[in-house]
PDB file of N, CA and C in Angstrom:
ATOM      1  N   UNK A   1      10.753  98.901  93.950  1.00  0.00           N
ATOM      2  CA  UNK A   1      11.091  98.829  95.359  1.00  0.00           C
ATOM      3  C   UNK A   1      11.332 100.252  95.880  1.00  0.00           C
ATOM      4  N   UNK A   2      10.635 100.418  97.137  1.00  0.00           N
ATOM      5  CA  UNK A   2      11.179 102.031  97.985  1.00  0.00           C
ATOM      6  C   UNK A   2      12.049 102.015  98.861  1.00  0.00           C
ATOM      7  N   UNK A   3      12.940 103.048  98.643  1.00  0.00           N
ATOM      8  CA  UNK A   3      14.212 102.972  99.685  1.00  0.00           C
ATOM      9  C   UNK A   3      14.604 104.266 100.588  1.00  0.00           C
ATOM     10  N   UNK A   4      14.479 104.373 102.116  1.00  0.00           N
ATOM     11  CA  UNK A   4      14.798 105.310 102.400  1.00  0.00           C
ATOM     12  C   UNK A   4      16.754 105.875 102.365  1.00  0.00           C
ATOM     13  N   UNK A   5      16.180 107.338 102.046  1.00  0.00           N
ATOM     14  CA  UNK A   5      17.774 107.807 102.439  1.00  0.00           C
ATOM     15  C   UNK A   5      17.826 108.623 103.283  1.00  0.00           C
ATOM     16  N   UNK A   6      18.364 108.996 104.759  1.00  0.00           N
ATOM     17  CA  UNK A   6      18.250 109.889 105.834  1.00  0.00           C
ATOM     18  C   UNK A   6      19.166 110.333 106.002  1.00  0.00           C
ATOM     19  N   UNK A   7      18.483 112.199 105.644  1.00  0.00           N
ATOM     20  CA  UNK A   7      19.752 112.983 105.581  1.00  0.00           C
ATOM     21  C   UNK A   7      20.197 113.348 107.329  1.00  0.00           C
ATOM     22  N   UNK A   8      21.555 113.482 107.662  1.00  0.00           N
ATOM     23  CA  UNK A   8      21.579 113.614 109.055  1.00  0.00           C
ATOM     24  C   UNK A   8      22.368 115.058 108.678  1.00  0.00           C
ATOM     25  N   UNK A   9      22.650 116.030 110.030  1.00  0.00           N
ATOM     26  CA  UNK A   9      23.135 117.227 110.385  1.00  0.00           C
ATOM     27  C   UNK A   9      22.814 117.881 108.845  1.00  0.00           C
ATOM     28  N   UNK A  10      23.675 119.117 108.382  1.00  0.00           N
ATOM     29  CA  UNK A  10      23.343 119.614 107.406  1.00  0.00           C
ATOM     30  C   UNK A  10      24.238 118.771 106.012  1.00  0.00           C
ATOM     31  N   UNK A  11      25.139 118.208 106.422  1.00  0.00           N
ATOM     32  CA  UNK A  11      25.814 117.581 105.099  1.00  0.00           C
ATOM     33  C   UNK A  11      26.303 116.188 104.902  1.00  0.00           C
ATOM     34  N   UNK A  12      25.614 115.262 105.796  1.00  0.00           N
ATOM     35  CA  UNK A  12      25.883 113.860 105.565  1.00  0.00           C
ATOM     36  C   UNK A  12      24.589 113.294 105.177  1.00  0.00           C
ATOM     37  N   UNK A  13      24.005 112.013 104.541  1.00  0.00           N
ATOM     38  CA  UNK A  13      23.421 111.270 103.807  1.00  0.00           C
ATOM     39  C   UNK A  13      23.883 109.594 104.120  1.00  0.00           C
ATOM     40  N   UNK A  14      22.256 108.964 104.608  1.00  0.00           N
ATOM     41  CA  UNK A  14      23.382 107.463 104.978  1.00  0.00           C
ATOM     42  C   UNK A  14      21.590 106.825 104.596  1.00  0.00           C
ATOM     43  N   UNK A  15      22.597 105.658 104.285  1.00  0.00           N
ATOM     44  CA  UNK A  15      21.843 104.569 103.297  1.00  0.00           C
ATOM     45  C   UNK A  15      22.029 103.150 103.579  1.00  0.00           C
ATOM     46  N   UNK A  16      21.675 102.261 104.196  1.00  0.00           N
ATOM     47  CA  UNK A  16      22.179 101.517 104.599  1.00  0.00           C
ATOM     48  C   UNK A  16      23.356 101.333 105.286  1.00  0.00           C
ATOM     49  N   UNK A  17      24.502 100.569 104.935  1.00  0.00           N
ATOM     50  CA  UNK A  17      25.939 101.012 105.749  1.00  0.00           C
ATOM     51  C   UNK A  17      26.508 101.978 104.824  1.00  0.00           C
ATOM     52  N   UNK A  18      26.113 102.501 103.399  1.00  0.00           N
ATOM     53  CA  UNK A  18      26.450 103.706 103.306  1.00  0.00           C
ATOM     54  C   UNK A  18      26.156 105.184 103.365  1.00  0.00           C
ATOM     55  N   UNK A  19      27.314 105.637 103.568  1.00  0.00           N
ATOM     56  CA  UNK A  19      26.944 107.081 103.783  1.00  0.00           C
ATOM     57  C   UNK A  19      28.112 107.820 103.346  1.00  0.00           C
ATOM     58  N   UNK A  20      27.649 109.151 102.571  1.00  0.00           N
ATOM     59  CA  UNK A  20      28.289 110.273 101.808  1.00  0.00           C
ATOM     60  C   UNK A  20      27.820 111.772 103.123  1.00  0.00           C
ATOM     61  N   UNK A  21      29.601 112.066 103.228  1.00  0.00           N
ATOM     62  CA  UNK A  21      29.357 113.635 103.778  1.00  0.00           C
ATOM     63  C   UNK A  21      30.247 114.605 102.800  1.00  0.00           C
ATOM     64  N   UNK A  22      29.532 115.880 102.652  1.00  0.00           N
ATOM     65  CA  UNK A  22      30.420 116.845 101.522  1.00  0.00           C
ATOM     66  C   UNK A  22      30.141 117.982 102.086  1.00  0.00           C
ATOM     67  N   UNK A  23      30.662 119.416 102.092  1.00  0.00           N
ATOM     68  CA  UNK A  23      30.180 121.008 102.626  1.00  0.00           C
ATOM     69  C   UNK A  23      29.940 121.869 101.927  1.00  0.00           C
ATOM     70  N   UNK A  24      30.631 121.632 100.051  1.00  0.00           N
ATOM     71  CA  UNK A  24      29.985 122.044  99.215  1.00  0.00           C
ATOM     72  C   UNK A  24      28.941 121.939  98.212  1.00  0.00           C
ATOM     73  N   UNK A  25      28.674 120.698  98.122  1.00  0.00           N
ATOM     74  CA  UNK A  25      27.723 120.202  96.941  1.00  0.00           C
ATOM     75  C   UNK A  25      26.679 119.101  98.013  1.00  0.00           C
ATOM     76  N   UNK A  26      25.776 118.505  97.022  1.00  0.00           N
ATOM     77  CA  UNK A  26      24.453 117.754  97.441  1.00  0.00           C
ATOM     78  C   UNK A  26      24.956 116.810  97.360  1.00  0.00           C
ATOM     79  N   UNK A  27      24.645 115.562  98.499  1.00  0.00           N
ATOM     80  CA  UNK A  27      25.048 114.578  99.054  1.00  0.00           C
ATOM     81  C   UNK A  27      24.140 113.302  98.585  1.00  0.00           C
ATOM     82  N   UNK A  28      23.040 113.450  98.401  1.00  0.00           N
ATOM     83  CA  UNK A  28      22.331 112.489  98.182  1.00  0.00           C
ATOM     84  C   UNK A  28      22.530 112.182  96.635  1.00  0.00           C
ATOM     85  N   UNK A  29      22.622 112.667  95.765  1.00  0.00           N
ATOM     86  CA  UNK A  29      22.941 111.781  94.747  1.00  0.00           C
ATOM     87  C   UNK A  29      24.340 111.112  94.305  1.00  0.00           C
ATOM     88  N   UNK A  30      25.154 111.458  94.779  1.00  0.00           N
ATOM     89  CA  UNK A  30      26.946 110.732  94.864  1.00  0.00           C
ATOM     90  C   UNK A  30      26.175 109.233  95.844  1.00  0.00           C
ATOM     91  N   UNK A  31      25.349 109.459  96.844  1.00  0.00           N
ATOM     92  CA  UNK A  31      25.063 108.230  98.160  1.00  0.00           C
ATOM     93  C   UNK A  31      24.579 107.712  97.214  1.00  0.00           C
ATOM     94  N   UNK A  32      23.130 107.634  96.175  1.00  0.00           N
ATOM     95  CA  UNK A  32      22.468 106.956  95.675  1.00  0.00           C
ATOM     96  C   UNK A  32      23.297 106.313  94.563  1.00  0.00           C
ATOM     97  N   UNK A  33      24.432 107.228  93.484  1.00  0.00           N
ATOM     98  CA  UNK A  33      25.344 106.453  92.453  1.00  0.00           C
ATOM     99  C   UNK A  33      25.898 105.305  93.265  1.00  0.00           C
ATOM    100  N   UNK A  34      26.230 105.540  94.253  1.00  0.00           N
ATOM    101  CA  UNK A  34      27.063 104.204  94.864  1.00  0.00           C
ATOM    102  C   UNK A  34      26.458 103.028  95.269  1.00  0.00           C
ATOM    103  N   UNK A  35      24.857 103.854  95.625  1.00  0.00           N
ATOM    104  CA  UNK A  35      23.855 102.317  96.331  1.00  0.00           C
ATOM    105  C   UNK A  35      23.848 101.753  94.903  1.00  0.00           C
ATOM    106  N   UNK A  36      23.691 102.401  93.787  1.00  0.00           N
ATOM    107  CA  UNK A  36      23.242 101.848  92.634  1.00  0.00           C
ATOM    108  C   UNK A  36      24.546 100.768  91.807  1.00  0.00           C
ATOM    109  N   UNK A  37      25.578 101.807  91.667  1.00  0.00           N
ATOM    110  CA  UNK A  37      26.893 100.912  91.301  1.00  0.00           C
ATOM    111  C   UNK A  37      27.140  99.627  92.644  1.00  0.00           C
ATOM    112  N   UNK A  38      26.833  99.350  93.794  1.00  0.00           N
ATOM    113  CA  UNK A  38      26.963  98.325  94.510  1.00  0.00           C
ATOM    114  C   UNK A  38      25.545  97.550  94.624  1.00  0.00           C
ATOM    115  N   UNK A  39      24.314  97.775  93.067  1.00  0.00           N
ATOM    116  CA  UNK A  39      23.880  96.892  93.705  1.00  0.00           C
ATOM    117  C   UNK A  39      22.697  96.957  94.823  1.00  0.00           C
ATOM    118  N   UNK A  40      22.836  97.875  95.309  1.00  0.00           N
ATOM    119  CA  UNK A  40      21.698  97.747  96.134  1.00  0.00           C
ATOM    120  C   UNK A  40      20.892  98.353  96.010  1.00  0.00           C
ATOM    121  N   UNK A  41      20.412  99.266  95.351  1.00  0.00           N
ATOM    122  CA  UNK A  41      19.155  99.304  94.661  1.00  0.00           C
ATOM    123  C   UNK A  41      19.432  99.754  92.557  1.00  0.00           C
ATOM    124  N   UNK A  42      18.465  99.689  92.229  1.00  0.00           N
ATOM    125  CA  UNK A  42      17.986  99.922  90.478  1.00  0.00           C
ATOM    126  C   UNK A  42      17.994 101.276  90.561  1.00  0.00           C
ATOM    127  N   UNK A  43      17.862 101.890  89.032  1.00  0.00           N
ATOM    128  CA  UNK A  43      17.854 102.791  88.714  1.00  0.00           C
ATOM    129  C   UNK A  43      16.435 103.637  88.748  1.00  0.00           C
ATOM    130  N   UNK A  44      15.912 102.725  88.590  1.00  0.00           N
ATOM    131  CA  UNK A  44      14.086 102.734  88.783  1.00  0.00           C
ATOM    132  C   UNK A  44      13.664 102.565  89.940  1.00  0.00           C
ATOM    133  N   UNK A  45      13.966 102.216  90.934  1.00  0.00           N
ATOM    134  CA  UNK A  45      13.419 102.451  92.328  1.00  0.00           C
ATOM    135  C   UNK A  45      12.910 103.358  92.890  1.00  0.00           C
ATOM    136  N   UNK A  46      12.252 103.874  93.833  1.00  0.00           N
ATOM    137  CA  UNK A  46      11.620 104.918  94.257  1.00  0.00           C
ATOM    138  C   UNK A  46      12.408 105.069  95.512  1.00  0.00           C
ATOM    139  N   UNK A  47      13.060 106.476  95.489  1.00  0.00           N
ATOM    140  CA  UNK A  47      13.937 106.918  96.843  1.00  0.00           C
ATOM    141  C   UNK A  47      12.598 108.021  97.350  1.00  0.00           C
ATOM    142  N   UNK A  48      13.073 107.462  99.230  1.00  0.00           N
ATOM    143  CA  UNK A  48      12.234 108.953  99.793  1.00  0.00           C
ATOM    144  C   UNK A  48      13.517 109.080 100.448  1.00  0.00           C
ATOM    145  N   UNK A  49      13.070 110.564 100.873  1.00  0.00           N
ATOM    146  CA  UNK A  49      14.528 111.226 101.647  1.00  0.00           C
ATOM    147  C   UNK A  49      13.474 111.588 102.660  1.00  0.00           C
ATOM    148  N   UNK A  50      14.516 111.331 103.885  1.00  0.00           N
ATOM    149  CA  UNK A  50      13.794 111.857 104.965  1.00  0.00           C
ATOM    150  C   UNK A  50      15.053 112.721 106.531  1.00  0.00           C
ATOM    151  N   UNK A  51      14.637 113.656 106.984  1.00  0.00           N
ATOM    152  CA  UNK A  51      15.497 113.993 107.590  1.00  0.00           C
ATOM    153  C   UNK A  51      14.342 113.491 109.440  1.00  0.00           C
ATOM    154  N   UNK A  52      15.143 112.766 109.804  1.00  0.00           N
ATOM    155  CA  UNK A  52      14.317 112.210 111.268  1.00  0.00           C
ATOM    156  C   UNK A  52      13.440 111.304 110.759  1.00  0.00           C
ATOM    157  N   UNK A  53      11.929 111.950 111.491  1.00  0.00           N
ATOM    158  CA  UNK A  53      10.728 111.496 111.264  1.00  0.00           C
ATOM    159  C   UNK A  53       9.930 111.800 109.365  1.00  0.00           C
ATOM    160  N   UNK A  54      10.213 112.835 109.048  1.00  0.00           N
ATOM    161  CA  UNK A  54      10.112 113.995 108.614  1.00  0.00           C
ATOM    162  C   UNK A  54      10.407 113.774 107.069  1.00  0.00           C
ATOM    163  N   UNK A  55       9.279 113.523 106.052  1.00  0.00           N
ATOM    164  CA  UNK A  55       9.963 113.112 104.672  1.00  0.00           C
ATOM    165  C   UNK A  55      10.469 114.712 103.867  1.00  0.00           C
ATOM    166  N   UNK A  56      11.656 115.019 103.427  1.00  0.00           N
ATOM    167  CA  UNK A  56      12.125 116.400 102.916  1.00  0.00           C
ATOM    168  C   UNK A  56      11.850 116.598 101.281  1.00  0.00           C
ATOM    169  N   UNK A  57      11.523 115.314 100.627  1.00  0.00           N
ATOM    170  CA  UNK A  57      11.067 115.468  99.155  1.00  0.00           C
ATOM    171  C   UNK A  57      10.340 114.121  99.315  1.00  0.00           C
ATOM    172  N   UNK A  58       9.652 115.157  97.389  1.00  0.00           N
ATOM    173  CA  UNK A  58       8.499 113.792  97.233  1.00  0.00           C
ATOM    174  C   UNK A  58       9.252 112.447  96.542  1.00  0.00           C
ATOM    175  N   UNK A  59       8.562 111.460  96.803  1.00  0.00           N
ATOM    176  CA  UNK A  59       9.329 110.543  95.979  1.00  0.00           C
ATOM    177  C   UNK A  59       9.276 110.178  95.303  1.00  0.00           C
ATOM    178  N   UNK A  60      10.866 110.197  94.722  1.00  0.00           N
ATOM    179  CA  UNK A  60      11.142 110.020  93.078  1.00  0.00           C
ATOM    180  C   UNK A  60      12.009 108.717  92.709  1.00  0.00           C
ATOM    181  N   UNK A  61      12.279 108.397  91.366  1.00  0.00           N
ATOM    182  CA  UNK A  61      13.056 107.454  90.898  1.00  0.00           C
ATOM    183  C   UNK A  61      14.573 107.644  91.597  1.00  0.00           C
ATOM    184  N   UNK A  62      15.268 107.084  91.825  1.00  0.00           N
ATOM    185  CA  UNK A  62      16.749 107.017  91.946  1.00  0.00           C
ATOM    186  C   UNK A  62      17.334 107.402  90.694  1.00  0.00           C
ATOM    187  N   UNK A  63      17.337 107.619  89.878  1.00  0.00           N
ATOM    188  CA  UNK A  63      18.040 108.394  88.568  1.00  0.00           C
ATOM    189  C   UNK A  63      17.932 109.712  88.428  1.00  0.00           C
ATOM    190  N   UNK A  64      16.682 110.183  89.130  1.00  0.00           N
ATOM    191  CA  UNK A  64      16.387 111.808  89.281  1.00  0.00           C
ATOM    192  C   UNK A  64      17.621 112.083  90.086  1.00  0.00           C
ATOM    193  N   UNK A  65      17.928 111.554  91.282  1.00  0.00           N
ATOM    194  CA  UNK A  65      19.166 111.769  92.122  1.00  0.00           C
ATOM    195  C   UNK A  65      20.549 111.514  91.453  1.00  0.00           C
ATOM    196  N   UNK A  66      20.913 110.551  91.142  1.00  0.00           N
ATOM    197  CA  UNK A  66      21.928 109.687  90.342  1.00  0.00           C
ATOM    198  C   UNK A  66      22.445 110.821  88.716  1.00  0.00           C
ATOM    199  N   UNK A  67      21.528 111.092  88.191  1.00  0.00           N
ATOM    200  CA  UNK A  67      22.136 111.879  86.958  1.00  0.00           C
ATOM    201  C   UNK A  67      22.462 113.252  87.208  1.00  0.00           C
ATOM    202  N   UNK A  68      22.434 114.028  88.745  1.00  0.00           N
ATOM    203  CA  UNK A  68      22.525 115.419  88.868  1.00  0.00           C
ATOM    204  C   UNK A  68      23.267 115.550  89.627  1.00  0.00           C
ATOM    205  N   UNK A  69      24.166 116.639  90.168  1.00  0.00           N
ATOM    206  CA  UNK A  69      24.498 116.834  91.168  1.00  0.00           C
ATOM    207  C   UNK A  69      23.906 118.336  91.958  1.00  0.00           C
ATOM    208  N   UNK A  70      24.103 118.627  93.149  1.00  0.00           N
ATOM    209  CA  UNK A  70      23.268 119.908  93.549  1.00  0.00           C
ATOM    210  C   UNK A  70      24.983 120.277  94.181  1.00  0.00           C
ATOM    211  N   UNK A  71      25.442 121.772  93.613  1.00  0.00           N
ATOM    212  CA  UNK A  71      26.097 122.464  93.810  1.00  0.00           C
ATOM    213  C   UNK A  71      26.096 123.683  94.685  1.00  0.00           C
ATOM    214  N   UNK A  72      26.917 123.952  95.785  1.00  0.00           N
ATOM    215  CA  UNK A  72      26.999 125.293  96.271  1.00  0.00           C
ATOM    216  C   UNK A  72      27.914 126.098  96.002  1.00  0.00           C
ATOM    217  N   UNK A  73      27.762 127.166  95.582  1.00  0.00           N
ATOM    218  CA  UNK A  73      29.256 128.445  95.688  1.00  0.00           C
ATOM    219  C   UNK A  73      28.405 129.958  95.707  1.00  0.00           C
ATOM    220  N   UNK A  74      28.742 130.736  95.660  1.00  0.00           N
ATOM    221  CA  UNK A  74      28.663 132.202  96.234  1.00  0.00           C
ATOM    222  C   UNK A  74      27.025 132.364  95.273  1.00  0.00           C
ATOM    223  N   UNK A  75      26.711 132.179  94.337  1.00  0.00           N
ATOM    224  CA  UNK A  75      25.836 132.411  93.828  1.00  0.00           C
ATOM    225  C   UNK A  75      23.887 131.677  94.133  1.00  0.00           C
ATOM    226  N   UNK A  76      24.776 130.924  95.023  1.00  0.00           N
ATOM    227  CA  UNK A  76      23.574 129.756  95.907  1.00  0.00           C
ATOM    228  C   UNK A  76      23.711 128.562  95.181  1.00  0.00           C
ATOM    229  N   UNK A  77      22.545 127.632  95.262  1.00  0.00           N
ATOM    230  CA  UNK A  77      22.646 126.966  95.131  1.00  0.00           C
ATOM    231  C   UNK A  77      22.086 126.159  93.262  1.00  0.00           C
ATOM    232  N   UNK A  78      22.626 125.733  92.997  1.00  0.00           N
ATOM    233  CA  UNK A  78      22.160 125.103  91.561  1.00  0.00           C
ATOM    234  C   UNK A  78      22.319 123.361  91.102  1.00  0.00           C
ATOM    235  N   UNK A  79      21.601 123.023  90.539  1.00  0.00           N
ATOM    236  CA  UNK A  79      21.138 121.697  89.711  1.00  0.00           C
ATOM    237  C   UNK A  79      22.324 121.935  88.603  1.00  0.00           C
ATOM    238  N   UNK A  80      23.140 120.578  88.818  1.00  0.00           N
ATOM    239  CA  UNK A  80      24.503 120.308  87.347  1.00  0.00           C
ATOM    240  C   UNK A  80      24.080 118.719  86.985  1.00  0.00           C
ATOM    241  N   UNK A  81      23.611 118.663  86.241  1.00  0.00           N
ATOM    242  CA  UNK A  81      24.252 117.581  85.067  1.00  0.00           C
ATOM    243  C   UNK A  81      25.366 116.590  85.795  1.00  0.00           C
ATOM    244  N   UNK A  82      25.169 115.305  86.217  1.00  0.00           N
ATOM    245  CA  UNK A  82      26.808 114.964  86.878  1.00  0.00           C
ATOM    246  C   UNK A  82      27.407 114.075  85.664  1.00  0.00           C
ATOM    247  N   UNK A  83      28.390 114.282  85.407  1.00  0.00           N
ATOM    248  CA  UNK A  83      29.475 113.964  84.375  1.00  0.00           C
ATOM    249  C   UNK A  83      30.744 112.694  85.368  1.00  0.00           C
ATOM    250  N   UNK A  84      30.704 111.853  84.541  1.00  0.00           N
ATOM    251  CA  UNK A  84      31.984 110.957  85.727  1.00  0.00           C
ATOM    252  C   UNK A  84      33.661 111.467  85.377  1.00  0.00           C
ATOM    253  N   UNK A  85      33.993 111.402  86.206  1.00  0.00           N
ATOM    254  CA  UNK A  85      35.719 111.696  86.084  1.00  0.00           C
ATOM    255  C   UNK A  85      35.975 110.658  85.446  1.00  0.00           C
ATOM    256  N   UNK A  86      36.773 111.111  83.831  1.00  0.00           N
ATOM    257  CA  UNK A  86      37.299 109.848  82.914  1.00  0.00           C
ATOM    258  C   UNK A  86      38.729 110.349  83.024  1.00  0.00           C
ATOM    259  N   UNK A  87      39.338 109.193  82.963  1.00  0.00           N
ATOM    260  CA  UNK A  87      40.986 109.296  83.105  1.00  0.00           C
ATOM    261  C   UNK A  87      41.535 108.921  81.810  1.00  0.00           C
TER     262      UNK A  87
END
């Protein structure tokens, strides 16, 4: 199944009725862990991202998004590994 995710202004991400905003890190894969932990889409699905009209990547599985996070700090920007907060 293909699912759009539309990124709006520079740091929010909305997906159905959900949506993730952040100012330091990448938004779309925290939006997609949650479509996925609620269910609404698989891990295997095909996400496009689109900002407007306008598709911004090619499309990929929802796990390409889901297992990474995209980080900002002084050095630009970088691809992390996302790890869950265990208590």
């Amino acid at each position: 199944m293909t699912h759009i995710v539309y990124l709006e202004e520079h740091n929010k991400a909305v997906y159905k009725h959900l949506s993730y905003t952040n100012e330091t890190k990448g938004v779309i894969g925290p939006l997609i862990r949650k479509a996925i932990e609620d269910g609404l889409m698989d891990r295997d699905d095909t996400v496009v991202v689109m900002r407007g009209s306008q598709q911004v990547f090619e499309p990929c599985n929802a796990y390409i998004w889901a297992d990474y996070d995209i980080k900002e700090g002084s050095g630009g920007l970088r691809r992390v590994k996302y790890k869950p907060f265990e208590m």
